[in-house]
Protein backbone atom coordinates (compact mmCIF):
# COMPACT_ATOMS: atom_id res chain seq x y z
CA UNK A 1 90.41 119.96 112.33
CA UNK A 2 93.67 118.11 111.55
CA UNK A 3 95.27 116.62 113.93
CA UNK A 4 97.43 113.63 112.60
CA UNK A 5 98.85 113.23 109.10
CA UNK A 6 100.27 110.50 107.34
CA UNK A 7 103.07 110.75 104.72
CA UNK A 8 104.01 108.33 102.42
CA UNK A 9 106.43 107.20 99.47
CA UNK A 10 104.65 105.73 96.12
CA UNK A 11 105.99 104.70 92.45
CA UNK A 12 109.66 105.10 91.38
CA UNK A 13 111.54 106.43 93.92
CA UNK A 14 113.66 109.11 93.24
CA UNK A 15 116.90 110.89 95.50
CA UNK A 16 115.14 112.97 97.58
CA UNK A 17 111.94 111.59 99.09
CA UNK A 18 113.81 111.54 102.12
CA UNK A 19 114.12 115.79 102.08
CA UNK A 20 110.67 115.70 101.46
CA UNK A 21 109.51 113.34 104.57
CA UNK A 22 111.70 114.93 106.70
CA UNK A 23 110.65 118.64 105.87
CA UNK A 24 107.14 117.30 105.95
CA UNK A 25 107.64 115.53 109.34
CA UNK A 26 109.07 118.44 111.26
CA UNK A 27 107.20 121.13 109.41
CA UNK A 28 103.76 119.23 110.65
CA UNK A 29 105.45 118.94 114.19
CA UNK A 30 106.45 122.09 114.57
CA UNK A 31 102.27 123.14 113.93
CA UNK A 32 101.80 120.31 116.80
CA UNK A 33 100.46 118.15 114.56
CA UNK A 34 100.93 114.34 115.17
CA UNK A 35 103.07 112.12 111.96
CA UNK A 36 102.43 108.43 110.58
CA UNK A 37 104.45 107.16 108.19
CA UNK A 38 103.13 104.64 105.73
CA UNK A 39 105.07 101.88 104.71
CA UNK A 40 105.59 100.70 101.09
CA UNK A 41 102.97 103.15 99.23
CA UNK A 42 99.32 102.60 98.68
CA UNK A 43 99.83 98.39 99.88
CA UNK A 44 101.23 99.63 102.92
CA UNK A 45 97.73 102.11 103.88
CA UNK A 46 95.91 98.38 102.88
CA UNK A 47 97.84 96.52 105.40
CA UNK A 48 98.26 99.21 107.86
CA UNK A 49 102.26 99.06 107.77
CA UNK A 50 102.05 102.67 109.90
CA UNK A 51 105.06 103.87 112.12
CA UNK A 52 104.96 106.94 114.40
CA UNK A 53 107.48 109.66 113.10
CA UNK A 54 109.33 111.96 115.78
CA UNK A 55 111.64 114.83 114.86
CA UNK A 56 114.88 112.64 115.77
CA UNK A 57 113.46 109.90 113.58
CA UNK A 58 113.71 111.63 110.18
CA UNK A 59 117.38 112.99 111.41
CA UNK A 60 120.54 112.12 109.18
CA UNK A 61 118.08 111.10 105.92
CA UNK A 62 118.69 114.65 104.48
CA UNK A 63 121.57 113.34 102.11
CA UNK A 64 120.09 109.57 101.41
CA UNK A 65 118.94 108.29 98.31
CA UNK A 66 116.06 106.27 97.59
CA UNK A 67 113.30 105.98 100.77
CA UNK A 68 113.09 105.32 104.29
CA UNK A 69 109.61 104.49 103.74
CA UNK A 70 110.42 102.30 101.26
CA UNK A 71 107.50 101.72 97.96
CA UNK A 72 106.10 99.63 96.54
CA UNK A 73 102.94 99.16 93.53
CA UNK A 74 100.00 97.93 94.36
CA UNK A 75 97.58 96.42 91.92
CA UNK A 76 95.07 95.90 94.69
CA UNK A 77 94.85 99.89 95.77
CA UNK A 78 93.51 100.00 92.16
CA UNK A 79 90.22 98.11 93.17
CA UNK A 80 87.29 99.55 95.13
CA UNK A 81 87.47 97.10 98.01
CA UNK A 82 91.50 97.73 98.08
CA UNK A 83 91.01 101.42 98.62
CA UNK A 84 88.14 100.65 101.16
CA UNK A 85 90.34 99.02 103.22
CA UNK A 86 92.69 101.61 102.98
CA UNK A 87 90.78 103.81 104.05
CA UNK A 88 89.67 101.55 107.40
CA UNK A 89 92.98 101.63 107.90
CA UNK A 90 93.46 105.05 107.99
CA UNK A 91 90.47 105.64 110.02
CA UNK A 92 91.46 103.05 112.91
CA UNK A 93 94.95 105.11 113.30
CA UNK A 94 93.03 108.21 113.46
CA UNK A 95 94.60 109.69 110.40
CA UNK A 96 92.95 113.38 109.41
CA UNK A 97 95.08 114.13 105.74
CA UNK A 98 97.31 112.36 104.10
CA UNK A 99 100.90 113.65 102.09
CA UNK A 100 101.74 111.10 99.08
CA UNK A 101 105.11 111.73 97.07
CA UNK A 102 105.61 110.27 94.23
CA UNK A 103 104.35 110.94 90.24
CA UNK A 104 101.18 110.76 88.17
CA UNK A 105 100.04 107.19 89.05
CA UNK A 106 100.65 107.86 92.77
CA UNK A 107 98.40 111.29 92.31
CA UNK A 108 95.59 109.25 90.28
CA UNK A 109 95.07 106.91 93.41
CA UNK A 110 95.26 110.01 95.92
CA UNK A 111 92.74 111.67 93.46
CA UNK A 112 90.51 108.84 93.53
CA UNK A 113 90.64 107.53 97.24
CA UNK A 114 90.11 111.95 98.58
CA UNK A 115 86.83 111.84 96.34
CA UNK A 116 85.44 108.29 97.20
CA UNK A 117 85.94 109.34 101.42
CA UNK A 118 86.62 112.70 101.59
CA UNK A 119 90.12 113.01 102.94
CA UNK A 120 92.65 115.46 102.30
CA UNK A 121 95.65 114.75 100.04
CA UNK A 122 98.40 116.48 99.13
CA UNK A 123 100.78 115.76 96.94
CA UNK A 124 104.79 116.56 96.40
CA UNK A 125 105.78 115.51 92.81
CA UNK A 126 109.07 113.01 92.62
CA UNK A 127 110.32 111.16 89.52
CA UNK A 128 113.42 111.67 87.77
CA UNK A 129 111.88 112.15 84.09
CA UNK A 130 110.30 115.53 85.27
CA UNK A 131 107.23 115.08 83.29
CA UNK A 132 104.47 116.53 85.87
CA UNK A 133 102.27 118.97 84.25
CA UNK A 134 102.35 122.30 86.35
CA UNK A 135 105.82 121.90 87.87
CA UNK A 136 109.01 122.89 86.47
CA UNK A 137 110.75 120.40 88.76
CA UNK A 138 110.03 117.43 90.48
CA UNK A 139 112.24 115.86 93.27
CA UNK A 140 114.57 113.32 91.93
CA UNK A 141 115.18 114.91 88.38
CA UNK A 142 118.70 116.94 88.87
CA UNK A 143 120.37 113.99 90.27
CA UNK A 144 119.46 111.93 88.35
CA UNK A 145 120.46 114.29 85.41
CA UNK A 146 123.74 114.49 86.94
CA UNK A 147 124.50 110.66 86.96
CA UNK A 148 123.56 110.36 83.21
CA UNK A 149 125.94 113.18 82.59
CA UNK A 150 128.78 111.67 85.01
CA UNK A 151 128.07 107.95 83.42
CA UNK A 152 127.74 109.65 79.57
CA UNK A 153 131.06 111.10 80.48
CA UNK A 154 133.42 108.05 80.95
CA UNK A 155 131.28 106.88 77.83
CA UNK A 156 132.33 109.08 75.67
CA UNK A 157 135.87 108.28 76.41
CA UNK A 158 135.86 104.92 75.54
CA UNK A 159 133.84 105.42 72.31
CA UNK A 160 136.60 108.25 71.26
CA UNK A 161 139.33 105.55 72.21
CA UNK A 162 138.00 103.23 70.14
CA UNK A 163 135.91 105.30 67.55
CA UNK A 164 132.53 103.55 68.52
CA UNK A 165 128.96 105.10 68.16
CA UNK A 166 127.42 104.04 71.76
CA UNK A 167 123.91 104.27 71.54
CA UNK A 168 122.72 105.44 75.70
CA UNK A 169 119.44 104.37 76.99
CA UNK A 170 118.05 106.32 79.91
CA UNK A 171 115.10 106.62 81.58
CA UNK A 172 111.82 108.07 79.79
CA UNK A 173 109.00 105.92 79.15
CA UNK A 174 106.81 108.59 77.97
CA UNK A 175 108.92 111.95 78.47
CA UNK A 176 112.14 112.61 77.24
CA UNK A 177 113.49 115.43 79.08
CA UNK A 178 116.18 113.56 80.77
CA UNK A 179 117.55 112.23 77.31
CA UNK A 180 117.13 115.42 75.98
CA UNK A 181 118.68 117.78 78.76
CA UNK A 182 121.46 115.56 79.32
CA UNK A 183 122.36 114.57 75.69
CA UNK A 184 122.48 118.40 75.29
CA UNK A 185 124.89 118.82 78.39
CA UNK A 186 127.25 115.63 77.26
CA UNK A 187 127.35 116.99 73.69
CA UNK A 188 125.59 114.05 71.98
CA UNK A 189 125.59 113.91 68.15
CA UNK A 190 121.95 112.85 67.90
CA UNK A 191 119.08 112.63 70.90
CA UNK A 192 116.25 110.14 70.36
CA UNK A 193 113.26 111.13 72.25
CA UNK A 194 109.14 110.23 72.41
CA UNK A 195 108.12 113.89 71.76
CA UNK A 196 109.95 114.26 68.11
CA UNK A 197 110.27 111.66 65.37
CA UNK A 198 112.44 114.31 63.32
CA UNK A 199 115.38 113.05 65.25
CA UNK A 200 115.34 109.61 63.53
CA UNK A 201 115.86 111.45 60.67
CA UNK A 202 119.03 113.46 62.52
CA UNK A 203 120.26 110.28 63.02
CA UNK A 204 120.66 108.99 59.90
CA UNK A 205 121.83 112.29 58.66
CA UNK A 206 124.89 111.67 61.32
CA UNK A 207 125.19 107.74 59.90
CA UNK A 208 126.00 109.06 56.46
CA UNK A 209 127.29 112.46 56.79
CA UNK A 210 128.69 113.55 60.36
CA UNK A 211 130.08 110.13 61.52
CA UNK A 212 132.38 109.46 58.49
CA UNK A 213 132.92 113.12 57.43
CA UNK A 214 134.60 113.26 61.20
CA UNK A 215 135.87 109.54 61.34
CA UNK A 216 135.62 110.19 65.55
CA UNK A 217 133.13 109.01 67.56
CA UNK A 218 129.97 109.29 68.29
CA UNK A 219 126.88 109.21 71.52
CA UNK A 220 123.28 108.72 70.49
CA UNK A 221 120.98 109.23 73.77
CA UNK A 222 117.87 107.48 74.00
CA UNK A 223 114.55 107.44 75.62
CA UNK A 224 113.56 103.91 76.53
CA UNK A 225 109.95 105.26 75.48
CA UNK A 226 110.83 106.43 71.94
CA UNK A 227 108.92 104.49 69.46
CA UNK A 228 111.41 102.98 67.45
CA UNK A 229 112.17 100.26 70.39
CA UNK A 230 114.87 101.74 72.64
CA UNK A 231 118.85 101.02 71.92
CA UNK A 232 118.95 97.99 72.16
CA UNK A 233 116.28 97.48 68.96
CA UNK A 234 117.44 100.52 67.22
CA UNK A 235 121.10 99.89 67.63
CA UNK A 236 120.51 96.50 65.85
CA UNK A 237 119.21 98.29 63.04
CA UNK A 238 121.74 100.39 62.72
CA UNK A 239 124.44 97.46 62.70
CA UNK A 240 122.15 95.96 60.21
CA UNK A 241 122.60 98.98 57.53
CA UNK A 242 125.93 100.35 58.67
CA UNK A 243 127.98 97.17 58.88
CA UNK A 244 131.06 99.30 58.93
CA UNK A 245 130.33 100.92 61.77
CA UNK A 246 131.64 99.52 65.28
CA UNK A 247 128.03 100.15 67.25
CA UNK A 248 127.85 99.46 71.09
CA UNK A 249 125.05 99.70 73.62
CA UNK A 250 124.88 101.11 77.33
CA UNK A 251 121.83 100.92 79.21
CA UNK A 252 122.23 102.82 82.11
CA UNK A 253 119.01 101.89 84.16
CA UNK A 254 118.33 101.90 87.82
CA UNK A 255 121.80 103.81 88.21
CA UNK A 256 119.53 107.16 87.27
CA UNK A 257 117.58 106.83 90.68
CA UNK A 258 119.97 106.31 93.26
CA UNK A 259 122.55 108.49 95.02
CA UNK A 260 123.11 110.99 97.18
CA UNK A 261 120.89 113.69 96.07
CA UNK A 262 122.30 117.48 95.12
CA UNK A 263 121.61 120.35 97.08
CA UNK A 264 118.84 121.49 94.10
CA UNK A 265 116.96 118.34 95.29
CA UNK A 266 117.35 118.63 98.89
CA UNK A 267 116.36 122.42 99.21
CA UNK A 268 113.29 121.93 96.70
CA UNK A 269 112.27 118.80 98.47
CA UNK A 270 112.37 120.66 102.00
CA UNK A 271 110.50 123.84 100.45
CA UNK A 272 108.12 121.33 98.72
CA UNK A 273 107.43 119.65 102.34
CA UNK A 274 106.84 122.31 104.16
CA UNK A 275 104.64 123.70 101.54
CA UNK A 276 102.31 121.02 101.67
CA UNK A 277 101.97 120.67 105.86
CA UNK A 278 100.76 124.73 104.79
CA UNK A 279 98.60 123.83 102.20
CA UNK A 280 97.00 121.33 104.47
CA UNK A 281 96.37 123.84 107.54
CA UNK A 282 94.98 126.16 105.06
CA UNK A 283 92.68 123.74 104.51
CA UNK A 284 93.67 122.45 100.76
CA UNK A 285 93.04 119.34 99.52
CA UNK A 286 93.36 117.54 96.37
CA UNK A 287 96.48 119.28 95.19
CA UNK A 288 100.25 119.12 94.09
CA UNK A 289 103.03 120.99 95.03
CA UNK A 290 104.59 122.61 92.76
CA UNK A 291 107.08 125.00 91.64
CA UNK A 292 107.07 127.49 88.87
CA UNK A 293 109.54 130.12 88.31
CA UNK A 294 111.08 129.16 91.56
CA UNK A 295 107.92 129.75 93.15
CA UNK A 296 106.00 127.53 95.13
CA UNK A 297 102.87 126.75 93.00
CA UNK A 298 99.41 124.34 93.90
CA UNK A 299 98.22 122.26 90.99
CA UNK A 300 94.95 120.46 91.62
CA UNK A 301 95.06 116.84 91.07
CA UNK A 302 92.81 116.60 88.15
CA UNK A 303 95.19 118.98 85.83
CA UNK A 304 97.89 117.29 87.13
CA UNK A 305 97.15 114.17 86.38
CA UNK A 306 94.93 114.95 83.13
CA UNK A 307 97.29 117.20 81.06
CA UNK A 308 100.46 116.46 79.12
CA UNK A 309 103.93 117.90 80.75
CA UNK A 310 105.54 119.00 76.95
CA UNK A 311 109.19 119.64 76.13
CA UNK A 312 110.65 122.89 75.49
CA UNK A 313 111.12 123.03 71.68
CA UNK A 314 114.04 125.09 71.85
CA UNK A 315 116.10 122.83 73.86
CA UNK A 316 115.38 120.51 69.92
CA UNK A 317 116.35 123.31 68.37
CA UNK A 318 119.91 124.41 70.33
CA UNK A 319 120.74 120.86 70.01
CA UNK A 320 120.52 120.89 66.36
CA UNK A 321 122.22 124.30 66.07
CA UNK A 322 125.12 122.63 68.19
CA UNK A 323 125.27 119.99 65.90
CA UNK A 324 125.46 121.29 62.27
């Protein structure tokens, strides 16, 4: 029977976590169930960095980016005696299941560590790129979507000021969803993205045709996964071929994670908590929330984690049509 839970913060972090640890601190209260939170991710279980969470602790976090629990990676949670330790720890506060937010890596550990000692795991998905297979949404992702779109924005006045291409780097190491979405909602002449290497060709279709046919502007979003290097590397080879072109680079970075998050990320976070204190008392284990159609969805760990997240084609193919 569980009787005390832990909940912790692991990976990126991502505006919302602190929805999620509130609705999952409250929610498990509420079924009289005793809350831990962990401190810094899987190094915090090693060292035992555990606080109590009450009801009026978690209070006024609802609108706060990043994490009250802080994270953090930890190399040594990737070794045998690392997670045995972890585990000590978890016995000596008397810990029963355990509720880990965070992405794919953050799952693998969970995955591992429930089958080496049998305890419980669930798991809330939260990074901005969106990429978790058997989700729609993950906590972070619309906010962060909306600062690209906000930043892209004042962009795209300065390159029409000056007539500048500005190649935009944004998050994506291995999923471009949040280059592609956004690009599509900031009008961007040509998106640059892991999943498609046809776009390189859209681009230099633009550098020959669309850029000097118009003699405007121009914003080429980028996935700092796609293969060709990122903006930086791909912008210099564009300078390189198209000296006549006045080519700038803006790499937005950490700006995608913070911030207030919207009210898309707040309510799915809180539904997403209390889902998992449920799936817990119901005696599930192994498993990510998730949600699908707007519907609250449980993904075991090993599909999760296994199985490729892939873009919606269409989205390739509007932009395209938009950009003719």
């Amino acid at each position: 029977m569980i009787r005390k839970i832990a909940v912790f913060t692991s990976g990126g972090d991502a505006p919302g976590m602190n929805a999620a640890i509130r609705a999952v601190t409250r929610a498990a209260i509420v079924n009289k169930l005793k809350v831990t939170g962990i401190r810094r991710g899987y190094q915090g279980m090693i060292e035992g960095d555990f606080v109590a969470l009450r009801s009026s602790d978690v209070s006024g976090i609802l609108q706060l980016g990043g994490t009250m629990l802080q994270t953090a990676r930890s190399d040594e949670f990737r070794t045998a005696a690392g997670r045995e330790q972890a585990y000590q720890q978890l016995k000596k506060a008397e810990i029963d299941a355990v509720v880990v937010i965070g992405g794919d890596g953050s799952f693998t550990g969970a995955l591992v560590m429930s089958q080496e000692y049998n305890i419980p795991f669930i798991g809330i998905p939260a990074t901005i790129d969106n990429d978790m297979y058997g989700t729609d949404y993950t906590i972070g992702y619309e906010t962060a979507l909306n600062s690209v779109v906000e930043a892209v924005d004042k962009i795209r006045d300065t390159a029409r000021s000056h007539g500048r291409i500005f190649f935009v780097e944004v998050m994506g190491r291995e999923a471009g969803l949040l280059a592609l979405t956004s690009g599509i909602a900031c009008g961007a002449e040509v998106i640059l993205i892991p999943e498609s290497n046809e776009q390189h060709i859209e681009l230099e279709k633009f550098l020959h045709k669309g850029y000097k046919k118009k003699e405007t502007s121009g914003i080429i979003m980028v996935a700092e996964g796609d293969e060709a290097g990122g903006a930086m590397k791909i912008a210099e080879k564009v300078r390189n071929e198209h000296p006549d072109l006045d080519v700038r680079v803006s790499i937005l970075g950490h700006i995608q994670r913070g911030g207030s998050p919207t009210a898309k990320d707040r309510v799915n976070a809180t539904r997403m908590g209390v889902a998992a204190i449920e799936a817990l008392l119901d005696d599930q284990k192994s498993m990510m929330i998730g949600i699908t159609n707007e519907k609250i969805v449980h993904v075991p760990f090993n599909k999760a984690v296994k199985l490729n997240h892939s873009i919606d084609n269409n989205l390739l193919d509007i932009h395209k049509l938009m950009n003719r």
